[in-house]
PDB file of N, CA and C in Angstrom:
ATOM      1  N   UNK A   1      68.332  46.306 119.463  1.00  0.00           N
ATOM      2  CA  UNK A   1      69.407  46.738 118.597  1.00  0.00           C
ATOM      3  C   UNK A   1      69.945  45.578 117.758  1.00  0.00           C
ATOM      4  N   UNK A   2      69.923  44.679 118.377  1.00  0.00           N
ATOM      5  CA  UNK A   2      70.606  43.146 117.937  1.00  0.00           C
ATOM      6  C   UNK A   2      69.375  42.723 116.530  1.00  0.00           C
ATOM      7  N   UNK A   3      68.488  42.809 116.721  1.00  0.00           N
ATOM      8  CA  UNK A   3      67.435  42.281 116.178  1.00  0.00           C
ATOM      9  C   UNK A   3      67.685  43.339 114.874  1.00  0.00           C
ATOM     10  N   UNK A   4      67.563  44.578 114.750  1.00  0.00           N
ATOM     11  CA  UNK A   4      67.810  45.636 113.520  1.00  0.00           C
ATOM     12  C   UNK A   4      68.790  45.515 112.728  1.00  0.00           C
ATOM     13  N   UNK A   5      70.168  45.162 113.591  1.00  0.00           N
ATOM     14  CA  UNK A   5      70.987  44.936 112.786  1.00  0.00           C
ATOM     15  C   UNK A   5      71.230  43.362 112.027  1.00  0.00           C
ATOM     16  N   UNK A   6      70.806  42.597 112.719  1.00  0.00           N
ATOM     17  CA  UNK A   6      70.543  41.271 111.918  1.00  0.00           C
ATOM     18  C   UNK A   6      69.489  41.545 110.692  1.00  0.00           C
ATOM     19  N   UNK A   7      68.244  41.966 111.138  1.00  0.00           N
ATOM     20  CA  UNK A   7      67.061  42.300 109.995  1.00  0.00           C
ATOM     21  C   UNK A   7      68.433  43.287 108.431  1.00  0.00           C
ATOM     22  N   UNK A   8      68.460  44.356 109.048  1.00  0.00           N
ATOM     23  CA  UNK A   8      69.389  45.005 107.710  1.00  0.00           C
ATOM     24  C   UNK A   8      70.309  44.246 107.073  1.00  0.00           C
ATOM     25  N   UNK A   9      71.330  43.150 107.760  1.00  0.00           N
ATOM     26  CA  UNK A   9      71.893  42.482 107.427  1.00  0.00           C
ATOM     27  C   UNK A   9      71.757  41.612 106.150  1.00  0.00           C
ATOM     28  N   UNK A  10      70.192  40.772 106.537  1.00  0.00           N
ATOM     29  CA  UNK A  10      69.755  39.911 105.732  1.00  0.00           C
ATOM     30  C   UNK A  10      69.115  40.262 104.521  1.00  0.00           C
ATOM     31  N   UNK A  11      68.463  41.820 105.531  1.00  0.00           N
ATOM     32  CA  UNK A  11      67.796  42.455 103.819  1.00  0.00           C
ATOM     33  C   UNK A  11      69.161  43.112 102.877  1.00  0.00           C
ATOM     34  N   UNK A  12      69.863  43.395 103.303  1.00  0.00           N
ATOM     35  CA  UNK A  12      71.178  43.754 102.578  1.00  0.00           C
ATOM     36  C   UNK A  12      71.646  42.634 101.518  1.00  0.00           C
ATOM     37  N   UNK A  13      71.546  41.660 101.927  1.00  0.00           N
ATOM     38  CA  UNK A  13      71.889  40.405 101.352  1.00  0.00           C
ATOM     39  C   UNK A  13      70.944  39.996 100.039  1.00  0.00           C
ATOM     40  N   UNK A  14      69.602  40.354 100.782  1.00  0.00           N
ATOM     41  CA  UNK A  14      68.765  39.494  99.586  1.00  0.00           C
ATOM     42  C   UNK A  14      68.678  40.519  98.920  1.00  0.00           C
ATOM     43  N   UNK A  15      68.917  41.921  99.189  1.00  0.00           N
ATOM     44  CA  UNK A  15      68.687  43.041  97.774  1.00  0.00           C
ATOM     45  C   UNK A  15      69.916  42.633  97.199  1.00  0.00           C
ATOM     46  N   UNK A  16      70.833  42.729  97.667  1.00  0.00           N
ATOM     47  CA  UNK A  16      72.157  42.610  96.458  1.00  0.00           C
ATOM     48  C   UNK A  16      72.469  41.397  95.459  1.00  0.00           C
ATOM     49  N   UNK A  17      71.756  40.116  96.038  1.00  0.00           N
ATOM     50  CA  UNK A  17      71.590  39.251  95.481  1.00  0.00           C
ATOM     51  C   UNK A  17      70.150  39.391  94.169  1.00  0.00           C
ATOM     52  N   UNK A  18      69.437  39.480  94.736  1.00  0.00           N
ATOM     53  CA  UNK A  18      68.477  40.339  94.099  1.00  0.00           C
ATOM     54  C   UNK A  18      69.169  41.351  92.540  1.00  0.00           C
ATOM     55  N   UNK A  19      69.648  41.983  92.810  1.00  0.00           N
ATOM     56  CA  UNK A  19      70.474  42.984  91.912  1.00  0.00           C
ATOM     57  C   UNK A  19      71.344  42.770  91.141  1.00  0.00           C
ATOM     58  N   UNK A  20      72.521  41.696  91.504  1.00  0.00           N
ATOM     59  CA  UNK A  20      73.360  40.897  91.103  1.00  0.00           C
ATOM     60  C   UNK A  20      73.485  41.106  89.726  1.00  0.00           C
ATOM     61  N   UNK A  21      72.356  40.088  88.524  1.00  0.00           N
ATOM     62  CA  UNK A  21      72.541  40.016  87.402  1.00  0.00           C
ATOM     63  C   UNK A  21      72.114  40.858  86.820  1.00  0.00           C
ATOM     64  N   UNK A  22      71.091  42.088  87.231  1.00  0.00           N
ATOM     65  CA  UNK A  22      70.890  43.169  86.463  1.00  0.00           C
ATOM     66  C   UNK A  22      72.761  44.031  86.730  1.00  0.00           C
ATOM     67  N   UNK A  23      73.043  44.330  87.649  1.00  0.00           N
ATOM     68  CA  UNK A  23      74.482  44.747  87.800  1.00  0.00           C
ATOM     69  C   UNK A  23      75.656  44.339  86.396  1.00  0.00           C
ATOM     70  N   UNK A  24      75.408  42.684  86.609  1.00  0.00           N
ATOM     71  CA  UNK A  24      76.220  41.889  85.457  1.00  0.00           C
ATOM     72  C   UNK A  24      75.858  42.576  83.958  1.00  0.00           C
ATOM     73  N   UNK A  25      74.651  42.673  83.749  1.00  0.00           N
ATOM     74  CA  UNK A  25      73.861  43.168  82.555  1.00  0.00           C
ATOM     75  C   UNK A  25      74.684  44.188  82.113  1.00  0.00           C
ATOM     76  N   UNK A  26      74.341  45.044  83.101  1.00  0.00           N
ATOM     77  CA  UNK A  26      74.643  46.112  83.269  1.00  0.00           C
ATOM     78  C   UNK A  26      76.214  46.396  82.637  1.00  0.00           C
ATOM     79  N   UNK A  27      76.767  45.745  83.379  1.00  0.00           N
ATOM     80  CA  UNK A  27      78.320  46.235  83.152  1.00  0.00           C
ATOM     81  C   UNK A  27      78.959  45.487  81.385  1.00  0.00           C
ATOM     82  N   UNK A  28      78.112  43.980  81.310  1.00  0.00           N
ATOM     83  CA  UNK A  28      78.716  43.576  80.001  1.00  0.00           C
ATOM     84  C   UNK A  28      77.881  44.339  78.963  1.00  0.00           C
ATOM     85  N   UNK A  29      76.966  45.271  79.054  1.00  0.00           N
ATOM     86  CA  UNK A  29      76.568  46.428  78.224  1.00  0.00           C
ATOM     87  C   UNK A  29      77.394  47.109  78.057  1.00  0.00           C
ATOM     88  N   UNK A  30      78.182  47.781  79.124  1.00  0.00           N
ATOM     89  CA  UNK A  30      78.898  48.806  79.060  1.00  0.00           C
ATOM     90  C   UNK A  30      80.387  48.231  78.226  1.00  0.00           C
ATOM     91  N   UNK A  31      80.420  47.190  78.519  1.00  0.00           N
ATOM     92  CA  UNK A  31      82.038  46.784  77.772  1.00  0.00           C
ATOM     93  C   UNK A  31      81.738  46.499  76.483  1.00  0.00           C
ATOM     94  N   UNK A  32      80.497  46.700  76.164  1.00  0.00           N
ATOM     95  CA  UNK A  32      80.495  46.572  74.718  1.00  0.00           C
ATOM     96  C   UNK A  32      80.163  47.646  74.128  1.00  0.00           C
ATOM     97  N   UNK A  33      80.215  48.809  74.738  1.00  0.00           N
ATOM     98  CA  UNK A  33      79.933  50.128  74.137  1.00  0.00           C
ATOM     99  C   UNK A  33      78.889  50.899  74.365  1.00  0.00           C
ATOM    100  N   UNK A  34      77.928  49.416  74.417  1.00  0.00           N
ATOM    101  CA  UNK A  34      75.979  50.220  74.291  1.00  0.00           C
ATOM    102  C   UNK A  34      76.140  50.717  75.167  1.00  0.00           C
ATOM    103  N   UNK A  35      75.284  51.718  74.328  1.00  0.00           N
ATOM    104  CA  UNK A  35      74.507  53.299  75.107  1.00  0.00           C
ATOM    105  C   UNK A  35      73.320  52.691  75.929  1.00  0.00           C
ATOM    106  N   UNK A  36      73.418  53.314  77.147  1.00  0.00           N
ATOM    107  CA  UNK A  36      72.366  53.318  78.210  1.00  0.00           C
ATOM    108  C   UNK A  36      71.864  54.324  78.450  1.00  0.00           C
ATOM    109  N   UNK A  37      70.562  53.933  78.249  1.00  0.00           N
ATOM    110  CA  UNK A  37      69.929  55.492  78.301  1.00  0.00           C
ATOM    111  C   UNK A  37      68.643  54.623  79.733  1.00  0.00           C
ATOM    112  N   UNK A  38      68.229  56.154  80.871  1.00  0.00           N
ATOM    113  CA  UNK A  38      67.171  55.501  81.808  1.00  0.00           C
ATOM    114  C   UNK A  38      65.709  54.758  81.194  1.00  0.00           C
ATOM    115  N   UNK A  39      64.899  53.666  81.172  1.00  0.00           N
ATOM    116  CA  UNK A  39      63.970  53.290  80.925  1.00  0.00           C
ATOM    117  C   UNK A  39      63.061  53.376  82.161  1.00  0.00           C
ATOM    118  N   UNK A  40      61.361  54.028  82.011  1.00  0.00           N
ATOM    119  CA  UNK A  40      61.090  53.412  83.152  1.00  0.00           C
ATOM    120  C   UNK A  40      60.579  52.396  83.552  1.00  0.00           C
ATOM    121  N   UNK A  41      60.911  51.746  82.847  1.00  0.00           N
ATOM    122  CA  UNK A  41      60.764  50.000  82.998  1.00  0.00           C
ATOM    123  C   UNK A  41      61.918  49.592  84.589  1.00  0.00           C
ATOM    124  N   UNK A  42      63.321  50.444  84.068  1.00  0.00           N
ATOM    125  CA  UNK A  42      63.910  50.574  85.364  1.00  0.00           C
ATOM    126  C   UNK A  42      63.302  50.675  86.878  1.00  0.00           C
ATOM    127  N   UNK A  43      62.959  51.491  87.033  1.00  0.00           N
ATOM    128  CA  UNK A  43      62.420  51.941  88.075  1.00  0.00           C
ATOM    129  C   UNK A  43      61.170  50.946  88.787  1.00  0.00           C
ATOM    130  N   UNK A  44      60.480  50.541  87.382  1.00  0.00           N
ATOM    131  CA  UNK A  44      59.377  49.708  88.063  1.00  0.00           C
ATOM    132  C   UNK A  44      60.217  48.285  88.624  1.00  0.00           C
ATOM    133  N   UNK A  45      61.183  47.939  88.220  1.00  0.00           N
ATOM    134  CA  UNK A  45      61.703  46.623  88.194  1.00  0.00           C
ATOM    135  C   UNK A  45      62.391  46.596  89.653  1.00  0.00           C
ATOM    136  N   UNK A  46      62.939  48.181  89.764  1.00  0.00           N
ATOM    137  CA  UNK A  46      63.864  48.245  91.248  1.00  0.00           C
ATOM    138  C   UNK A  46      63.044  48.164  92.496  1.00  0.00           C
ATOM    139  N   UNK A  47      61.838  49.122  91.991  1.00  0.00           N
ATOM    140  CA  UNK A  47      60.858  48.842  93.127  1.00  0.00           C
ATOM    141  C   UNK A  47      60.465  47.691  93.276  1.00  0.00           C
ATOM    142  N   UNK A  48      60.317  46.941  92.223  1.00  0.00           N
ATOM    143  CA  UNK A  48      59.532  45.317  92.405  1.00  0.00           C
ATOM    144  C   UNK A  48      60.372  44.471  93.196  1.00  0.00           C
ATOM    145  N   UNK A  49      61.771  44.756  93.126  1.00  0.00           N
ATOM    146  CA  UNK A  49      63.253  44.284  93.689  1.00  0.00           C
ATOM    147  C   UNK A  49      63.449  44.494  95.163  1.00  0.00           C
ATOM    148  N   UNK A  50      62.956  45.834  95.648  1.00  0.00           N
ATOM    149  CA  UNK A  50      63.153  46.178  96.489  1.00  0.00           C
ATOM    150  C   UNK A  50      61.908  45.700  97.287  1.00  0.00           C
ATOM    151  N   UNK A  51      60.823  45.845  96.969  1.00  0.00           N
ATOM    152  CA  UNK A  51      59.286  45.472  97.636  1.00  0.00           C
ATOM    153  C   UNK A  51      59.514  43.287  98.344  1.00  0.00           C
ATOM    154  N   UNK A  52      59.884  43.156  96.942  1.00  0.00           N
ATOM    155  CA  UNK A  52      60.563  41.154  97.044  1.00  0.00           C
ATOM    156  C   UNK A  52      61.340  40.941  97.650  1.00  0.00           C
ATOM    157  N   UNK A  53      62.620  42.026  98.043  1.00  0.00           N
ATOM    158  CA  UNK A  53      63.383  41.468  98.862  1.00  0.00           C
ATOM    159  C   UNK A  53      62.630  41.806 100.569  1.00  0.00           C
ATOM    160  N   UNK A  54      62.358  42.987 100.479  1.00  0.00           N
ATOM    161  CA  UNK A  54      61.605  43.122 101.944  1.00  0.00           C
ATOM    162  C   UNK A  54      60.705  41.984 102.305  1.00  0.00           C
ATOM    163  N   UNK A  55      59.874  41.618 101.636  1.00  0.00           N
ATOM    164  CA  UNK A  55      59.158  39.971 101.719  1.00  0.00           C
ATOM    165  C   UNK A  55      59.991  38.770 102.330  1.00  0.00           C
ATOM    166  N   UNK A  56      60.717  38.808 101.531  1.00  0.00           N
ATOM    167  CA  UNK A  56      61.871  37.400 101.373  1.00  0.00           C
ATOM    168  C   UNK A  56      62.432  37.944 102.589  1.00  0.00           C
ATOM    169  N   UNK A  57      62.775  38.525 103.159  1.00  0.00           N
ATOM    170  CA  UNK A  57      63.323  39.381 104.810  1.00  0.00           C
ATOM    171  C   UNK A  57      62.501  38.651 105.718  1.00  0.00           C
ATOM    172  N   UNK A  58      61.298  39.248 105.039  1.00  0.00           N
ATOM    173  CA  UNK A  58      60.504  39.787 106.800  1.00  0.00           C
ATOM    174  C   UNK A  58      59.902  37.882 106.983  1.00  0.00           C
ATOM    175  N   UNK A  59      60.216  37.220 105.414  1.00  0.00           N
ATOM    176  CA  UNK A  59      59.491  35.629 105.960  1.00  0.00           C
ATOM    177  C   UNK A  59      60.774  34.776 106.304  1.00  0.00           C
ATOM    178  N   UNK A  60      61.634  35.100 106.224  1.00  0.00           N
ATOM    179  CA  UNK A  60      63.421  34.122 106.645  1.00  0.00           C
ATOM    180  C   UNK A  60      63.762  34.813 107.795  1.00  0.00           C
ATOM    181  N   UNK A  61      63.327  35.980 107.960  1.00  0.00           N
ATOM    182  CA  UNK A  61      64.120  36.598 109.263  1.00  0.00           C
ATOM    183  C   UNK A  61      63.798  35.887 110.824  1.00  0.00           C
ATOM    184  N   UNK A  62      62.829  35.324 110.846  1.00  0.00           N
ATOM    185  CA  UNK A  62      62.010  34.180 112.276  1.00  0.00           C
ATOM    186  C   UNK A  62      63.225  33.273 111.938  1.00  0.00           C
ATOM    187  N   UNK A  63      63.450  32.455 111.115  1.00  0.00           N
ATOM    188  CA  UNK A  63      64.214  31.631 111.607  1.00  0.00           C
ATOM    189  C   UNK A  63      65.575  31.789 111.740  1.00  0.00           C
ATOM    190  N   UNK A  64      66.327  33.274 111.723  1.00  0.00           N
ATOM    191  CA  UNK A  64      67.688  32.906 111.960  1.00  0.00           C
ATOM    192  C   UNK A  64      68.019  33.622 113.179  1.00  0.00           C
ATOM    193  N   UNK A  65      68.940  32.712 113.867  1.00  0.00           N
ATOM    194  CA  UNK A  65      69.054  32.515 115.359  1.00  0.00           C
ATOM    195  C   UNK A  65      70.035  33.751 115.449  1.00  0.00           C
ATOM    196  N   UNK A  66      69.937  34.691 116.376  1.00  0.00           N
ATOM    197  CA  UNK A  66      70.743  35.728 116.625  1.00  0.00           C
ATOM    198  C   UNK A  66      71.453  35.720 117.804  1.00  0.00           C
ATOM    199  N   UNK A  67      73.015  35.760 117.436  1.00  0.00           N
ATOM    200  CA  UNK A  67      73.722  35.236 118.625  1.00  0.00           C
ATOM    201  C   UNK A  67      74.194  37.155 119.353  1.00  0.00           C
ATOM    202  N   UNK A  68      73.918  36.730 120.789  1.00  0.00           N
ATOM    203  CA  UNK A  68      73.847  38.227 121.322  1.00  0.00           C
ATOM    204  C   UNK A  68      75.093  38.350 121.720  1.00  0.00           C
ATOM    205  N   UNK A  69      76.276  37.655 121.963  1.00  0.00           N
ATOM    206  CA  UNK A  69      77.101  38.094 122.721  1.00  0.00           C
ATOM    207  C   UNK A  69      78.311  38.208 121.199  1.00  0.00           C
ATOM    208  N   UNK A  70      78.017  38.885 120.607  1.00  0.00           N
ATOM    209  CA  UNK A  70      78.725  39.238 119.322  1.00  0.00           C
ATOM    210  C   UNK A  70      78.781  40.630 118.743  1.00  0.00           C
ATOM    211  N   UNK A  71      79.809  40.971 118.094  1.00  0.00           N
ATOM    212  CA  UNK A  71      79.895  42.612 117.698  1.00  0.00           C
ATOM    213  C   UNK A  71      79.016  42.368 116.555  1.00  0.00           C
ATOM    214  N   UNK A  72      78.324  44.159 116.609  1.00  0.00           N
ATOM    215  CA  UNK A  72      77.555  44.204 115.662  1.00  0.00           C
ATOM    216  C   UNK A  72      77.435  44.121 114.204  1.00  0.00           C
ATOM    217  N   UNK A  73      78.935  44.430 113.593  1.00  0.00           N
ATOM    218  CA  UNK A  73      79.743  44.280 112.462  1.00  0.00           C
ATOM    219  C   UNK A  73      79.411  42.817 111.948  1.00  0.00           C
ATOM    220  N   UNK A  74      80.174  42.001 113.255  1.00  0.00           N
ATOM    221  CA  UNK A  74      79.962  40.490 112.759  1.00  0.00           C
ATOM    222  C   UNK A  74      78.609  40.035 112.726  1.00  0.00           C
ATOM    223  N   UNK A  75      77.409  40.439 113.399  1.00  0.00           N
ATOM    224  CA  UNK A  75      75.990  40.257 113.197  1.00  0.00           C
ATOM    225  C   UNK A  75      75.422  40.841 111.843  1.00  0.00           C
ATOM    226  N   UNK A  76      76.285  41.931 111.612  1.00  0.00           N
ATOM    227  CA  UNK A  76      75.418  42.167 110.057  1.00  0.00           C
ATOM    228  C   UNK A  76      75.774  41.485 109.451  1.00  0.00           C
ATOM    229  N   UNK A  77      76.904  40.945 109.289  1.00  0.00           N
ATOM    230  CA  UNK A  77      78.458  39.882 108.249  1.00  0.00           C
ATOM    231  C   UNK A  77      76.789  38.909 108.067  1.00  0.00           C
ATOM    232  N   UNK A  78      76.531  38.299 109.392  1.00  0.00           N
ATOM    233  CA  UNK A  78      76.209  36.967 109.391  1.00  0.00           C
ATOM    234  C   UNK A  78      74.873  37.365 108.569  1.00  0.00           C
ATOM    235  N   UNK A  79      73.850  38.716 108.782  1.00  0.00           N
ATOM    236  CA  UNK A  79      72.502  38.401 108.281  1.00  0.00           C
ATOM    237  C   UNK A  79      73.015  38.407 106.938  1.00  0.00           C
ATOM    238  N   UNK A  80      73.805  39.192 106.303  1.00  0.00           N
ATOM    239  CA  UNK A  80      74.206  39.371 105.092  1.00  0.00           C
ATOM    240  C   UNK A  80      74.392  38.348 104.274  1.00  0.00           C
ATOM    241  N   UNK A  81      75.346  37.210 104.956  1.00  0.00           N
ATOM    242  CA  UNK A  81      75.757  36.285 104.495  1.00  0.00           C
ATOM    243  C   UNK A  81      74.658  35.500 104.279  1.00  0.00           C
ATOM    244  N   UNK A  82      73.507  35.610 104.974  1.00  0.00           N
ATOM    245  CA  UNK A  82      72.384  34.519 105.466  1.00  0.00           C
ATOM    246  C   UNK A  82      71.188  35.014 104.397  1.00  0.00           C
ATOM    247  N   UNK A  83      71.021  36.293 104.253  1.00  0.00           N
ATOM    248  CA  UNK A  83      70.161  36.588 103.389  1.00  0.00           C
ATOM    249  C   UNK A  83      70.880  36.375 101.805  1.00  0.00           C
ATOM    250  N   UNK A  84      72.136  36.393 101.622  1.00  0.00           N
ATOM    251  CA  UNK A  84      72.342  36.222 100.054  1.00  0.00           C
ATOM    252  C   UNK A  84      72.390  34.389 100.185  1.00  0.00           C
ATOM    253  N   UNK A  85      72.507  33.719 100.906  1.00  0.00           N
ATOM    254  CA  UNK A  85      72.630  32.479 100.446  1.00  0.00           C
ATOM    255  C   UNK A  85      70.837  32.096 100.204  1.00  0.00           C
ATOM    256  N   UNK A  86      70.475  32.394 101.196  1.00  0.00           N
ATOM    257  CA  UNK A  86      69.013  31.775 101.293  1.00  0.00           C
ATOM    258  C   UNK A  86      68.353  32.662  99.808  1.00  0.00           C
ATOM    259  N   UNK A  87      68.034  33.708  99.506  1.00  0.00           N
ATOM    260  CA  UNK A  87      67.825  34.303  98.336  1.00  0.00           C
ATOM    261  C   UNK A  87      68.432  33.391  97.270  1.00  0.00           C
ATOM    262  N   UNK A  88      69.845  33.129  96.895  1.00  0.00           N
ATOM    263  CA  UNK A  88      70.214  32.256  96.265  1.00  0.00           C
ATOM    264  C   UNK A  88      70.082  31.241  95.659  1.00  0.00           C
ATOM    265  N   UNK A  89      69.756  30.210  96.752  1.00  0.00           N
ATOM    266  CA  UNK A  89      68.591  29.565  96.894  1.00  0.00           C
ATOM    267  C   UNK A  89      67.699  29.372  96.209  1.00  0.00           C
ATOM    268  N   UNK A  90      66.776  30.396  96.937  1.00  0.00           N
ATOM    269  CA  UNK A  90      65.631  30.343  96.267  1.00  0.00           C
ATOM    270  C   UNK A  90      65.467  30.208  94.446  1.00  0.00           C
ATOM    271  N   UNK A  91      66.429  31.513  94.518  1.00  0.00           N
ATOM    272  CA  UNK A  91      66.688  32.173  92.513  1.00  0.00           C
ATOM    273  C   UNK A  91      67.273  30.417  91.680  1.00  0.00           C
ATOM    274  N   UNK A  92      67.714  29.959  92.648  1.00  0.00           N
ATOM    275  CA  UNK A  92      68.328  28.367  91.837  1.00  0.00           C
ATOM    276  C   UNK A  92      67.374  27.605  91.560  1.00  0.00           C
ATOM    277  N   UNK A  93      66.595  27.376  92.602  1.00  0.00           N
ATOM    278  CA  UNK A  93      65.266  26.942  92.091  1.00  0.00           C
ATOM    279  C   UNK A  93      64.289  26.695  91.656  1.00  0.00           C
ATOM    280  N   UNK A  94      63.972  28.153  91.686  1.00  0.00           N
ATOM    281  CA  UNK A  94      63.478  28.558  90.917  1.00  0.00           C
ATOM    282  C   UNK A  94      63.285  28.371  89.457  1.00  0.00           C
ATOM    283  N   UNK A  95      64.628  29.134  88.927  1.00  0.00           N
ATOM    284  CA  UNK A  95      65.207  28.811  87.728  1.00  0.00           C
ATOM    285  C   UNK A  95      65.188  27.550  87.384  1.00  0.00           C
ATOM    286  N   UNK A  96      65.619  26.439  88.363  1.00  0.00           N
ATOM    287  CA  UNK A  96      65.333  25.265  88.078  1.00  0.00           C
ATOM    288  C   UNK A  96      64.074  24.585  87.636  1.00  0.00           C
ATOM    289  N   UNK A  97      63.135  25.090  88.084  1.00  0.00           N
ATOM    290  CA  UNK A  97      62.095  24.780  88.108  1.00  0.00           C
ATOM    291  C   UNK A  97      61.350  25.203  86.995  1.00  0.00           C
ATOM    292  N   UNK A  98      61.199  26.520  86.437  1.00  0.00           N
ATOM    293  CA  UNK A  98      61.398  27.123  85.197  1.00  0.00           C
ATOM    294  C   UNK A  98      61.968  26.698  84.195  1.00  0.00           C
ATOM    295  N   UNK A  99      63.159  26.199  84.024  1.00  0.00           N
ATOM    296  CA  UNK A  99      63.499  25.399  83.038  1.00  0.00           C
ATOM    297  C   UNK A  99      63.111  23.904  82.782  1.00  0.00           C
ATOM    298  N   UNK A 100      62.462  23.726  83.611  1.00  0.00           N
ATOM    299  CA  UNK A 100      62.150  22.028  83.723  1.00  0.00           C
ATOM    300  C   UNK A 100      60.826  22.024  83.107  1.00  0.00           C
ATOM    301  N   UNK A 101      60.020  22.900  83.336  1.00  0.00           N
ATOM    302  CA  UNK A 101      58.912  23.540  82.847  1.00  0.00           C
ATOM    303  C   UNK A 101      58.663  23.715  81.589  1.00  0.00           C
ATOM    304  N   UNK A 102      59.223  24.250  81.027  1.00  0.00           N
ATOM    305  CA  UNK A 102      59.463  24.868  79.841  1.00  0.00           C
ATOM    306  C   UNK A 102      59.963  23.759  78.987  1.00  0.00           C
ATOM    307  N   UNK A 103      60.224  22.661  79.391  1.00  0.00           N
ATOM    308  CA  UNK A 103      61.034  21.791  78.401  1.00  0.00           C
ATOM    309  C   UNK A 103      60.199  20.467  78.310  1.00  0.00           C
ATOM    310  N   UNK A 104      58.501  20.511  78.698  1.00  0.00           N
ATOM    311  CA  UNK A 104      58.074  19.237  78.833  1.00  0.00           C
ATOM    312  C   UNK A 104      56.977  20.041  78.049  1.00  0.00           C
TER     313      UNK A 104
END
């Protein structure tokens, strides 16, 4: 049980992180009026989102230590917390790395 709810935790984390700046997109579209209409470019992108974060889960989830004598609430808190930083992470680096790229 301990183990499921840590796993959802973390994948909770890295999808929403994951999602984040399409969300941002999203909303400073809307404050500027533009019309949103569905693309299915959408759809392919959420699945690609959703498929990457299950990855990024199932290869970070070995190393984080699951403390058992804790409510389950606070065990999801923690994968949650653990999967958006480490995702984070990654996306910084990424990016970093990408731009460093691009400029030589």
């Amino acid at each position: 049980m301990y183990e499921v709810v840590a796993f959802s935790g973390v994948f909770l984390g890295v999808l929403c992180r994951t999602l984040l700046p399409y969300v941002e997109k999203m909303r400073e579209a809307m404050e500027r009026g533009a019309s949103i209409a569905w693309d299915s470019r959408y759809g392919y992108a959420a699945s690609a989102a959703f498929f990457l974060s299950f990855v990024t889960t199932a290869l970070a989830f070995p190393s984080l230590q699951i403390p058992r004598s804790t409510d389950l609430l606070y065990l999801l808190l923690i994968g949650f917390g653990y999967g958006w930083g480490l995702n984070d992470a990654l996306n910084k680096f990424l990016i970093d790395w990408r731009e460093k790229g691009s400029t030589t």
